[in-house]
PDB file of N, CA and C in Angstrom:
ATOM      1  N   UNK A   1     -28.924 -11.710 -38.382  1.00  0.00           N
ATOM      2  CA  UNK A   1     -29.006 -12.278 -37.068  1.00  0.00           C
ATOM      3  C   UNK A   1     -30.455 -12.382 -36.655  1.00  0.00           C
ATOM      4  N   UNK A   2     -30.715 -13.357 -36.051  1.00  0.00           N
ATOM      5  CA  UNK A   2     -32.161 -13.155 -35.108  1.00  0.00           C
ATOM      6  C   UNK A   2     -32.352 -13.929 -33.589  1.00  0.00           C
ATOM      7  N   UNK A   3     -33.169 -14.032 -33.168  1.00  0.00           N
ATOM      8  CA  UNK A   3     -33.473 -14.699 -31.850  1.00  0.00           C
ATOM      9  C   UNK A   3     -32.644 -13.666 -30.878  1.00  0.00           C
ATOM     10  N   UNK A   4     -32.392 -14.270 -29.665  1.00  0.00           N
ATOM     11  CA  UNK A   4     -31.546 -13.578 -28.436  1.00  0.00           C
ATOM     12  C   UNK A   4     -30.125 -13.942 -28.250  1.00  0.00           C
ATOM     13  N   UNK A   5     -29.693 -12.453 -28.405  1.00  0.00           N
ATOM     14  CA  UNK A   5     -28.091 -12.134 -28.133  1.00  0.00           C
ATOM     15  C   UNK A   5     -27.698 -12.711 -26.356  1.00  0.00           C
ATOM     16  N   UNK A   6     -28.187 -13.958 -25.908  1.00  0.00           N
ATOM     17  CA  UNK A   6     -27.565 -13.438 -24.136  1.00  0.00           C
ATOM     18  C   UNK A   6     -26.932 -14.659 -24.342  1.00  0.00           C
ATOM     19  N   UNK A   7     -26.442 -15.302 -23.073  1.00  0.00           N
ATOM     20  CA  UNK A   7     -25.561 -16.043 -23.050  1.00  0.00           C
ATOM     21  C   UNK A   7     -25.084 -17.498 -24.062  1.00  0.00           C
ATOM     22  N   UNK A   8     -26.834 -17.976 -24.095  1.00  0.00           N
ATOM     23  CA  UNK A   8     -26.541 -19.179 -25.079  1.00  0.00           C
ATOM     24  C   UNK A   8     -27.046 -18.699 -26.535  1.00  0.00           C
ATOM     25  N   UNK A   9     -27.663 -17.554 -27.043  1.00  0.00           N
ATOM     26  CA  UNK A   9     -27.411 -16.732 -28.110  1.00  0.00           C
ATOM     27  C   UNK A   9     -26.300 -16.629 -28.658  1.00  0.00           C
ATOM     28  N   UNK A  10     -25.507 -16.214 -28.155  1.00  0.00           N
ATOM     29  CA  UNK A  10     -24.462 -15.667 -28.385  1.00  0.00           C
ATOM     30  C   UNK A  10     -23.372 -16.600 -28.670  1.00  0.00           C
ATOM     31  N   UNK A  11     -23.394 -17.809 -27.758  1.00  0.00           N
ATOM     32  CA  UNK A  11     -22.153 -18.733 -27.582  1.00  0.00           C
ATOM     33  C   UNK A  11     -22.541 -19.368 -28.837  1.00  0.00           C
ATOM     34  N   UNK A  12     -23.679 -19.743 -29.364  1.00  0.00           N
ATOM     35  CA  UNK A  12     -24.181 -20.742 -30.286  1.00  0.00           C
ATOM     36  C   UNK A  12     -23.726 -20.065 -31.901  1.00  0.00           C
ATOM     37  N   UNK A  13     -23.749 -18.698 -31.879  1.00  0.00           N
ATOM     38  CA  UNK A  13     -23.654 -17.895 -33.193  1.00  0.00           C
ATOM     39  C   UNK A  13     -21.799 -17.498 -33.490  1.00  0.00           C
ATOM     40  N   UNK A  14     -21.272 -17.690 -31.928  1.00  0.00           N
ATOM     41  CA  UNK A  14     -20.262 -16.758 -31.725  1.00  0.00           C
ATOM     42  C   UNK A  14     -19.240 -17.348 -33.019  1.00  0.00           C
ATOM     43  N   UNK A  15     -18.679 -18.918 -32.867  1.00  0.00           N
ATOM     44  CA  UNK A  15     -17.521 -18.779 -33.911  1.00  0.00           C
ATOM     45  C   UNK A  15     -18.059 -18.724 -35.283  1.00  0.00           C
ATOM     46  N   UNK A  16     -19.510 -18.982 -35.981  1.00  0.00           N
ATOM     47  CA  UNK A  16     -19.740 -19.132 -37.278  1.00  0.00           C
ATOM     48  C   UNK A  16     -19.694 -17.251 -37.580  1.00  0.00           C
ATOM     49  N   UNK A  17     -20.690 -16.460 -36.529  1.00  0.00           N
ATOM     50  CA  UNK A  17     -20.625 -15.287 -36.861  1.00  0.00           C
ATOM     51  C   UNK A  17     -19.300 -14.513 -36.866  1.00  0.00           C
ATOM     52  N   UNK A  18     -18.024 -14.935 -36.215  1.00  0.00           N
ATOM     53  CA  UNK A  18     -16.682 -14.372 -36.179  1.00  0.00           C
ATOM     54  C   UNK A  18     -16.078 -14.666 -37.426  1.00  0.00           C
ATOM     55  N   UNK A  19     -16.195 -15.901 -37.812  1.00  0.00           N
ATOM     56  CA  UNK A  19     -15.621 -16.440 -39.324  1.00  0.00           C
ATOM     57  C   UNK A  19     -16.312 -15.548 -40.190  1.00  0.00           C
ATOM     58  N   UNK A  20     -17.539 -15.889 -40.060  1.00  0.00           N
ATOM     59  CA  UNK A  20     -18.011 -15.192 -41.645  1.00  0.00           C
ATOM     60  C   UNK A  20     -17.591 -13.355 -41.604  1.00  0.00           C
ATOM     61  N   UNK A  21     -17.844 -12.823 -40.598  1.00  0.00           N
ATOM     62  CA  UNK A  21     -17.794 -11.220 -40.683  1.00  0.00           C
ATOM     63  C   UNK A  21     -16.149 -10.613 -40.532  1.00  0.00           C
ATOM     64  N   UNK A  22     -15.453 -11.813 -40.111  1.00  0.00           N
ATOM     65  CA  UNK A  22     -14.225 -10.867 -39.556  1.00  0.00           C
ATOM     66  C   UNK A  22     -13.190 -11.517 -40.406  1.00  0.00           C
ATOM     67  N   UNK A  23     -13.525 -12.623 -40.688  1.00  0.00           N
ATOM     68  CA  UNK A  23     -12.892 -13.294 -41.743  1.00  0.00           C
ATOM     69  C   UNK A  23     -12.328 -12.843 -43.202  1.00  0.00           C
ATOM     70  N   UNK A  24     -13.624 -12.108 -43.824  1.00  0.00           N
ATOM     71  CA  UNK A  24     -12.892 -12.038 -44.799  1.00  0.00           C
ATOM     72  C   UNK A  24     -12.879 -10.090 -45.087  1.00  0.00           C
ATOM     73  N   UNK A  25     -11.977  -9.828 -45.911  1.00  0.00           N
ATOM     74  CA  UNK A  25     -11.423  -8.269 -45.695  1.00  0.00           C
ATOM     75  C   UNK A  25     -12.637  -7.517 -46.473  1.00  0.00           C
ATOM     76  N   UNK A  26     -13.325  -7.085 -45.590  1.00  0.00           N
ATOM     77  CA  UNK A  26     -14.243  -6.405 -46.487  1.00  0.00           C
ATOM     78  C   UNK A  26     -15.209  -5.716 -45.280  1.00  0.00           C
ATOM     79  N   UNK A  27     -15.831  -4.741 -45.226  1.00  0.00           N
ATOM     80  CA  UNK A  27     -16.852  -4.205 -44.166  1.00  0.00           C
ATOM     81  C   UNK A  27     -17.637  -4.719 -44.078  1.00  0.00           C
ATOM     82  N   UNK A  28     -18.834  -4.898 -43.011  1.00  0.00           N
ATOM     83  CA  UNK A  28     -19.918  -5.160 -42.387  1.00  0.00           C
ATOM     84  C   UNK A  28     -20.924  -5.012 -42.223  1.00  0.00           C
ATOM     85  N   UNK A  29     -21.979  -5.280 -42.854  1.00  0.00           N
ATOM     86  CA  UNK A  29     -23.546  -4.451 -42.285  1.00  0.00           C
ATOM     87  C   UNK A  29     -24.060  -5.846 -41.212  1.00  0.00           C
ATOM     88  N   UNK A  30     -24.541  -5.594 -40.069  1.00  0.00           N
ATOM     89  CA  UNK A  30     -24.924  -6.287 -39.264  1.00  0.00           C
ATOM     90  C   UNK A  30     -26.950  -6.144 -39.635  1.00  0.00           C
ATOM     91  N   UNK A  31     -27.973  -6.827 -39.792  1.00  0.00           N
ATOM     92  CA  UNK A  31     -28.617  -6.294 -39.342  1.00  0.00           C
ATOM     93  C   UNK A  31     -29.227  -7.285 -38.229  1.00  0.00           C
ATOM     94  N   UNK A  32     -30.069  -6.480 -37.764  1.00  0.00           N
ATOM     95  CA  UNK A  32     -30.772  -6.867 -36.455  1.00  0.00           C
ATOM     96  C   UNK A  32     -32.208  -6.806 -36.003  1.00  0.00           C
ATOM     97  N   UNK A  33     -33.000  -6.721 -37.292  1.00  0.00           N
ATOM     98  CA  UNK A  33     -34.200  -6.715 -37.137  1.00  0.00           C
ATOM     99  C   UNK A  33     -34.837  -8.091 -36.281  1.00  0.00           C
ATOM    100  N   UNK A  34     -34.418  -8.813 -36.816  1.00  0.00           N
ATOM    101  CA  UNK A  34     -35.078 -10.046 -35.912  1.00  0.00           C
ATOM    102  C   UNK A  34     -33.989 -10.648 -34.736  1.00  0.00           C
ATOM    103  N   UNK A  35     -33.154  -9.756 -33.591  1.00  0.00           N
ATOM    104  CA  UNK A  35     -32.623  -9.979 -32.827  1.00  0.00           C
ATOM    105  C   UNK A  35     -33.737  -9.292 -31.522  1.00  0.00           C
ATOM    106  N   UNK A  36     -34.310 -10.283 -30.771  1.00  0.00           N
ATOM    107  CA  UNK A  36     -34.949  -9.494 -29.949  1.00  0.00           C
ATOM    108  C   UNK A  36     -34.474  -9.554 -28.305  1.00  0.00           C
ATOM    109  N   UNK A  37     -33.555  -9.761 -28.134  1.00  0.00           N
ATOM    110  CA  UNK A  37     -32.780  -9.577 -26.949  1.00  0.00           C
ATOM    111  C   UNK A  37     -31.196  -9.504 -26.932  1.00  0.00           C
ATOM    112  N   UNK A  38     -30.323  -8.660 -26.572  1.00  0.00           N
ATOM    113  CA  UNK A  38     -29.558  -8.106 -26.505  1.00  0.00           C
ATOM    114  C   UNK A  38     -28.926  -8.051 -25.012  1.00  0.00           C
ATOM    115  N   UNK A  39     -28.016  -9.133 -24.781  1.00  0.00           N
ATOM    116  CA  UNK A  39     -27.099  -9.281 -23.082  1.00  0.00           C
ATOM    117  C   UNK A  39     -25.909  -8.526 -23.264  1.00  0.00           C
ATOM    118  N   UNK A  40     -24.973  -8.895 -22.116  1.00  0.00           N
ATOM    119  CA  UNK A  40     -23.736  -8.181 -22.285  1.00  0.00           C
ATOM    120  C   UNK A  40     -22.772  -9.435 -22.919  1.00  0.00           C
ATOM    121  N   UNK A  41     -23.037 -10.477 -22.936  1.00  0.00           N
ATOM    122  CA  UNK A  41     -22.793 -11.678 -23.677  1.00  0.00           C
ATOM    123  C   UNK A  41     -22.910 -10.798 -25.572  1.00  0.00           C
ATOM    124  N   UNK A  42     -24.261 -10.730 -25.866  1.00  0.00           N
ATOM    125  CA  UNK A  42     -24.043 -10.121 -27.052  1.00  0.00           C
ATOM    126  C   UNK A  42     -23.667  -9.048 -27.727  1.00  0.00           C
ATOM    127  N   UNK A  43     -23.456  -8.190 -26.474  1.00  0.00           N
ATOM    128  CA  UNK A  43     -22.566  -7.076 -26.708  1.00  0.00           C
ATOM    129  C   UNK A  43     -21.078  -7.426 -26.497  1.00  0.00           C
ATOM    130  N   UNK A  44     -20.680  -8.006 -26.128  1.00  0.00           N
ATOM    131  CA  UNK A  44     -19.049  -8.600 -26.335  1.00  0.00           C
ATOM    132  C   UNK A  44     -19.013  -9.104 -27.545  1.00  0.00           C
ATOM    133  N   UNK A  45     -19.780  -9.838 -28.096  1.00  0.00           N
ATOM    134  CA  UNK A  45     -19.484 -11.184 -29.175  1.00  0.00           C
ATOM    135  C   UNK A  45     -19.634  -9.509 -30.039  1.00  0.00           C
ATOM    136  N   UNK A  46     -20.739  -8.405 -30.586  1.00  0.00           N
ATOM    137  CA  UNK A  46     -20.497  -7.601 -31.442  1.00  0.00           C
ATOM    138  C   UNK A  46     -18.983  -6.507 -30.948  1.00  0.00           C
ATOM    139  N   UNK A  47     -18.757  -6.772 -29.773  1.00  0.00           N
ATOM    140  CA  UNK A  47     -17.545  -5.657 -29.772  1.00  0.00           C
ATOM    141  C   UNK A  47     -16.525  -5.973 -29.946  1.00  0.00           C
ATOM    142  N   UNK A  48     -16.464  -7.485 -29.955  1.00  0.00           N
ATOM    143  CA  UNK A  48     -15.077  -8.061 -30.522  1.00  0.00           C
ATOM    144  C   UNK A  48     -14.918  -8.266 -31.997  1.00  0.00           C
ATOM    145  N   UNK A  49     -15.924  -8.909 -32.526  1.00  0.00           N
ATOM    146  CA  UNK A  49     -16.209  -8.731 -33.863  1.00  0.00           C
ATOM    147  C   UNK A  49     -15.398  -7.103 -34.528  1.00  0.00           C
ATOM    148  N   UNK A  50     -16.132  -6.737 -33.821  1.00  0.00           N
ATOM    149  CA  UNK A  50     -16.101  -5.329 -34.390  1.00  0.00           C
ATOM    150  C   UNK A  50     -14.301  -4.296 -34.474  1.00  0.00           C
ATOM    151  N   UNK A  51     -13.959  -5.037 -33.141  1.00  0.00           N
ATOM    152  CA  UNK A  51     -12.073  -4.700 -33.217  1.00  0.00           C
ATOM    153  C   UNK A  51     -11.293  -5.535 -34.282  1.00  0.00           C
ATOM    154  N   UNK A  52     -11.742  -6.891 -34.185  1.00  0.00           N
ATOM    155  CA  UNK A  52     -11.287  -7.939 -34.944  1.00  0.00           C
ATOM    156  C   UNK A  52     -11.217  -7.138 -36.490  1.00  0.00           C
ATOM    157  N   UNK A  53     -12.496  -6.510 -36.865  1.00  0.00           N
ATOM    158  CA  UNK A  53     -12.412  -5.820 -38.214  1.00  0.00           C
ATOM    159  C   UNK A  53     -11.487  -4.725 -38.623  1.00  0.00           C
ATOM    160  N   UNK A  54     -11.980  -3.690 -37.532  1.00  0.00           N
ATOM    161  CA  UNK A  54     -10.793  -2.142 -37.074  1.00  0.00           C
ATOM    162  C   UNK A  54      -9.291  -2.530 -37.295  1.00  0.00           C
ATOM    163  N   UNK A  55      -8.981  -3.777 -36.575  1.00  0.00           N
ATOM    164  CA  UNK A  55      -7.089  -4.120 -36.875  1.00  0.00           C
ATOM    165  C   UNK A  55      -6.899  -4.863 -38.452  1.00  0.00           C
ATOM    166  N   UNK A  56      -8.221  -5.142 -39.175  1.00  0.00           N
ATOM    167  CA  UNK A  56      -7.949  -5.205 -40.685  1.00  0.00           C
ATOM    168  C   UNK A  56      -8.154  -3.924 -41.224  1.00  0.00           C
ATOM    169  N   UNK A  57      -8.408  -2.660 -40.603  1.00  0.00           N
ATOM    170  CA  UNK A  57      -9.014  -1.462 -41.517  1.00  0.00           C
ATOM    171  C   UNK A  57     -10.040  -1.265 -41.987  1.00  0.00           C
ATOM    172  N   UNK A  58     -11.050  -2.191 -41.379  1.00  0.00           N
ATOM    173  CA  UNK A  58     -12.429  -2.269 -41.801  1.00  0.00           C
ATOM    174  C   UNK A  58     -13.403  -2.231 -40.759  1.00  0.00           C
ATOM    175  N   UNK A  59     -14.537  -1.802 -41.012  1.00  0.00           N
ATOM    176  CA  UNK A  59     -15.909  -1.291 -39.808  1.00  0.00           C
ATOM    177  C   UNK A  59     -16.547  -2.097 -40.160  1.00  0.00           C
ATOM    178  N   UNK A  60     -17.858  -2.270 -39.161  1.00  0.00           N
ATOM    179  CA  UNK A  60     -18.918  -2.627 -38.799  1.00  0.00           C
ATOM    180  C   UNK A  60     -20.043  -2.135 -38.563  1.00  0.00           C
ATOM    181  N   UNK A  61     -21.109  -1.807 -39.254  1.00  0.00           N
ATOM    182  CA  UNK A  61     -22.392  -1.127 -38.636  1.00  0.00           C
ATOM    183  C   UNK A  61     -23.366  -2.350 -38.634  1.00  0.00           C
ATOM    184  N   UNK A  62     -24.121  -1.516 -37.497  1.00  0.00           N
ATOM    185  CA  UNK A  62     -25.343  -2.525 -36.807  1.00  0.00           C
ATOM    186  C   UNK A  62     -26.404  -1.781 -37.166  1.00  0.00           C
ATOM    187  N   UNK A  63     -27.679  -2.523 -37.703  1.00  0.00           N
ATOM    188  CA  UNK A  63     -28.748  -1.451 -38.283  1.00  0.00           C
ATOM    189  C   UNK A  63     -29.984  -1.871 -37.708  1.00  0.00           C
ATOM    190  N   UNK A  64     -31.137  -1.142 -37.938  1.00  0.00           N
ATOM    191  CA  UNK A  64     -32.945  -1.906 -37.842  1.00  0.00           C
ATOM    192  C   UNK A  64     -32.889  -2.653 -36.257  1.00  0.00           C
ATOM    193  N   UNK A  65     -32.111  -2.124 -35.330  1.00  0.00           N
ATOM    194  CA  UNK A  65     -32.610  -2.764 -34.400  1.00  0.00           C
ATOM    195  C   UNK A  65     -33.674  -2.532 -33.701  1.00  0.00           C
ATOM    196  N   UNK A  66     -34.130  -3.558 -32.908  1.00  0.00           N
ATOM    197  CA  UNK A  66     -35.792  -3.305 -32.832  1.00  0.00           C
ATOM    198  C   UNK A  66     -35.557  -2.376 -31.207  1.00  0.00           C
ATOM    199  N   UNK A  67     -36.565  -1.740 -30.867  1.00  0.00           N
ATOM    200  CA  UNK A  67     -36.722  -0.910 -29.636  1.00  0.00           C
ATOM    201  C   UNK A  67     -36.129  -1.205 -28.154  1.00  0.00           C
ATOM    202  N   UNK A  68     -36.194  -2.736 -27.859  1.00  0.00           N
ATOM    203  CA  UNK A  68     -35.659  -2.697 -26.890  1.00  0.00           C
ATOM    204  C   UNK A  68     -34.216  -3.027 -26.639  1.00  0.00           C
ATOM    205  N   UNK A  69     -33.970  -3.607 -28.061  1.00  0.00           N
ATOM    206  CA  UNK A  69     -32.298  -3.720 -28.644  1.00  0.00           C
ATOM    207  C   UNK A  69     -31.617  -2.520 -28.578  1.00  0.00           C
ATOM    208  N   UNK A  70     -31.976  -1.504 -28.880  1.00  0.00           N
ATOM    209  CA  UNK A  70     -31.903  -0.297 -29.269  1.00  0.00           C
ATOM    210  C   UNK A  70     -31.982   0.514 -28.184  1.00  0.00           C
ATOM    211  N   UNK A  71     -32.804   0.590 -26.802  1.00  0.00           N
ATOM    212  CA  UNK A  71     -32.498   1.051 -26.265  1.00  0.00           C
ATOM    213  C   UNK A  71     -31.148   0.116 -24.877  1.00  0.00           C
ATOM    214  N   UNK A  72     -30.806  -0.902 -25.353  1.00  0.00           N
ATOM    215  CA  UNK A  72     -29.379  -1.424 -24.793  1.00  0.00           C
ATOM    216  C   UNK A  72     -28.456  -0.874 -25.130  1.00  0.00           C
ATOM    217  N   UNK A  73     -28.666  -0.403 -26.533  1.00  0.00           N
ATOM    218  CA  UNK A  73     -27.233  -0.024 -27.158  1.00  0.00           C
ATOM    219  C   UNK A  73     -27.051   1.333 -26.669  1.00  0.00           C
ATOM    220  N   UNK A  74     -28.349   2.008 -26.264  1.00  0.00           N
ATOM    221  CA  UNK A  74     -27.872   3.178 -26.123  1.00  0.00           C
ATOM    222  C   UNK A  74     -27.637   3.631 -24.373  1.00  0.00           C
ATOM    223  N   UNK A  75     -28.308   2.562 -23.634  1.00  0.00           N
ATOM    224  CA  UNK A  75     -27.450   2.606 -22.313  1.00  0.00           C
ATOM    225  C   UNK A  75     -26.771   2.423 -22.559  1.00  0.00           C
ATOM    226  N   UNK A  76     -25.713   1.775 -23.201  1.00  0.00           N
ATOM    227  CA  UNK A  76     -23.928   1.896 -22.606  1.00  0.00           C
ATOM    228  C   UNK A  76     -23.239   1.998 -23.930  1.00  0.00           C
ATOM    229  N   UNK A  77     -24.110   3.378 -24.599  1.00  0.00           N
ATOM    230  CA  UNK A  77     -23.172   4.064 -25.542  1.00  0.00           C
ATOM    231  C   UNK A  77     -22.285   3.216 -26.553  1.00  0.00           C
ATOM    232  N   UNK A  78     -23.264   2.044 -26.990  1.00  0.00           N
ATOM    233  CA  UNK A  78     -22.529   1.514 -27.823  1.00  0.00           C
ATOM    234  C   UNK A  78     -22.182   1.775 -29.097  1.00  0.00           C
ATOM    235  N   UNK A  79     -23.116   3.091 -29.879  1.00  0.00           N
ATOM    236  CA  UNK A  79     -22.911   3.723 -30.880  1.00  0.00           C
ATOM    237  C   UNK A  79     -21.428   4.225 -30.512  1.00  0.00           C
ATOM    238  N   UNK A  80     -20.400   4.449 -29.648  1.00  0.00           N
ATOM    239  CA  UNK A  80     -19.422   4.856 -29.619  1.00  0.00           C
ATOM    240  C   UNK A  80     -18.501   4.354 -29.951  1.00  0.00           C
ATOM    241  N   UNK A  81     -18.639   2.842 -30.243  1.00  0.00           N
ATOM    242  CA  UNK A  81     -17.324   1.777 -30.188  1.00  0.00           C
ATOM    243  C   UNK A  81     -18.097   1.425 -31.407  1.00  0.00           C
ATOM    244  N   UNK A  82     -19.432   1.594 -32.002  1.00  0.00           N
ATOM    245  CA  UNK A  82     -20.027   0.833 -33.535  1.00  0.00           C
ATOM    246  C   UNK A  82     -21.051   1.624 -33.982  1.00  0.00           C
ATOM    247  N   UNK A  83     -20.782   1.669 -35.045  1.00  0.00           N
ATOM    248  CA  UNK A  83     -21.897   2.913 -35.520  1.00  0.00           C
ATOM    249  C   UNK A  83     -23.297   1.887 -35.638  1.00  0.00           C
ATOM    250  N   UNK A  84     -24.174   2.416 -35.313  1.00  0.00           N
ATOM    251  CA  UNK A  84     -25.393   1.870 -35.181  1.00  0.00           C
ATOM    252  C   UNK A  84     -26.729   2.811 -35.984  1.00  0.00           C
ATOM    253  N   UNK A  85     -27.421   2.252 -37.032  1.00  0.00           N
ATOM    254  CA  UNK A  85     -28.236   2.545 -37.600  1.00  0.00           C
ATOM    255  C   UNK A  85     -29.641   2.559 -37.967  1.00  0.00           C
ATOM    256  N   UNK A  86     -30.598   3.017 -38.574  1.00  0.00           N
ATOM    257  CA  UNK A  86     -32.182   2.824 -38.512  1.00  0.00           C
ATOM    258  C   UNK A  86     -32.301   1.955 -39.087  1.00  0.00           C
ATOM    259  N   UNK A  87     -31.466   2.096 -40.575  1.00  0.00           N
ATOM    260  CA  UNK A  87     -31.808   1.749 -41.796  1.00  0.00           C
ATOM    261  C   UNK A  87     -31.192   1.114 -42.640  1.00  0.00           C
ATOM    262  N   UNK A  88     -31.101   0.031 -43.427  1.00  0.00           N
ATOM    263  CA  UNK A  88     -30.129  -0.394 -44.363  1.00  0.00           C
ATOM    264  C   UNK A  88     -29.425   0.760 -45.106  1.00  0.00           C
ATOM    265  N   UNK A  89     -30.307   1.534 -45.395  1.00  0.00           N
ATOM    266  CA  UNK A  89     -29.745   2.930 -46.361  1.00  0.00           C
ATOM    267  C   UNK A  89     -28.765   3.514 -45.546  1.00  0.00           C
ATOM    268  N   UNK A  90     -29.224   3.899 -44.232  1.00  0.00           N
ATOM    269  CA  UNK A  90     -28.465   4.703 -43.387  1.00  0.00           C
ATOM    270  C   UNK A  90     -27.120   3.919 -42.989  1.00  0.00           C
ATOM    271  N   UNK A  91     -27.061   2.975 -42.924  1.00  0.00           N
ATOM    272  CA  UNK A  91     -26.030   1.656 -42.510  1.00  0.00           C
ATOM    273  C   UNK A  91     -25.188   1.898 -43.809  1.00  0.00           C
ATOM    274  N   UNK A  92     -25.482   1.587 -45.071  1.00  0.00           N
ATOM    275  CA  UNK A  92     -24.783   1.848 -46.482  1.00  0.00           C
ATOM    276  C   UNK A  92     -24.037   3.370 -46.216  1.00  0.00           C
ATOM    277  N   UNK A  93     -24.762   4.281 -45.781  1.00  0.00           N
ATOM    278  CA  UNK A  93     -24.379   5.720 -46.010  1.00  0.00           C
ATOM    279  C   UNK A  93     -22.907   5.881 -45.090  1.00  0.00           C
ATOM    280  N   UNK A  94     -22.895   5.430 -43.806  1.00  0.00           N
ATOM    281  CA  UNK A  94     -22.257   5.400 -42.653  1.00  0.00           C
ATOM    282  C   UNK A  94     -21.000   4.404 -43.409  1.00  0.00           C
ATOM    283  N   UNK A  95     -20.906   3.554 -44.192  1.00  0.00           N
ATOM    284  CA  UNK A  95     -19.809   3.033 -44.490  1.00  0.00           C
ATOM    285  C   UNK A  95     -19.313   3.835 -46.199  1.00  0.00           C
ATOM    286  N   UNK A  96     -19.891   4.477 -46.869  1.00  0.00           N
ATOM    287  CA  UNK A  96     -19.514   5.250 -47.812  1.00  0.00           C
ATOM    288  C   UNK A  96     -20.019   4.495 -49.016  1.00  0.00           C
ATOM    289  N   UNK A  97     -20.955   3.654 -48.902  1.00  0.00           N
ATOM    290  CA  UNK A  97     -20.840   2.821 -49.870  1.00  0.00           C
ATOM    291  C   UNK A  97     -22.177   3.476 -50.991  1.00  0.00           C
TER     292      UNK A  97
END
């Protein structure tokens, strides 16, 4: 992913990024190094994603997000509903892989 998660971020990525990640049966590494804004627009589009996977039996981690991404996720505790990571490694580790 890159550019900004807010309203027209989000709407523009929303059905190609739902197809490709939720689409097919298999887990998720999100990363997010080059996402540099983060709305509640793009926190829906990742929290639906992210159920969409859970009712196939499969997760989602979000990794490398940059500082101010990062501190969104952690106002509203989004590591709780998606595991969220530093690192590609750490993202791999968190899904068992």
């Amino acid at each position: 992913m890159s550019g900004r998660l807010d309203a027209l971020g989000a709407e523009a990525i929303e059905l190609g990024f739902t197809a490709a990640v939720a689409g097919v049966d298999r887990h998720a590494l999100v990363d997010l190094r080059e996402v540099e804004f983060c709305s509640s627009f793009g926190l829906r589009l990742l929290i639906c994603v992210a159920r969409a996977l859970q009712r196939r039996g499969r997760r989602m981690v979000l990794f490398a997000a940059q500082p101010e991404v990062a501190e969104v996720f952690e106002t509203v505790a989004l590591d709780q509903m998606i595991p969220v990571a530093a690192t590609e490694e750490e993202a791999l580790a968190r899904l068992g892989a």
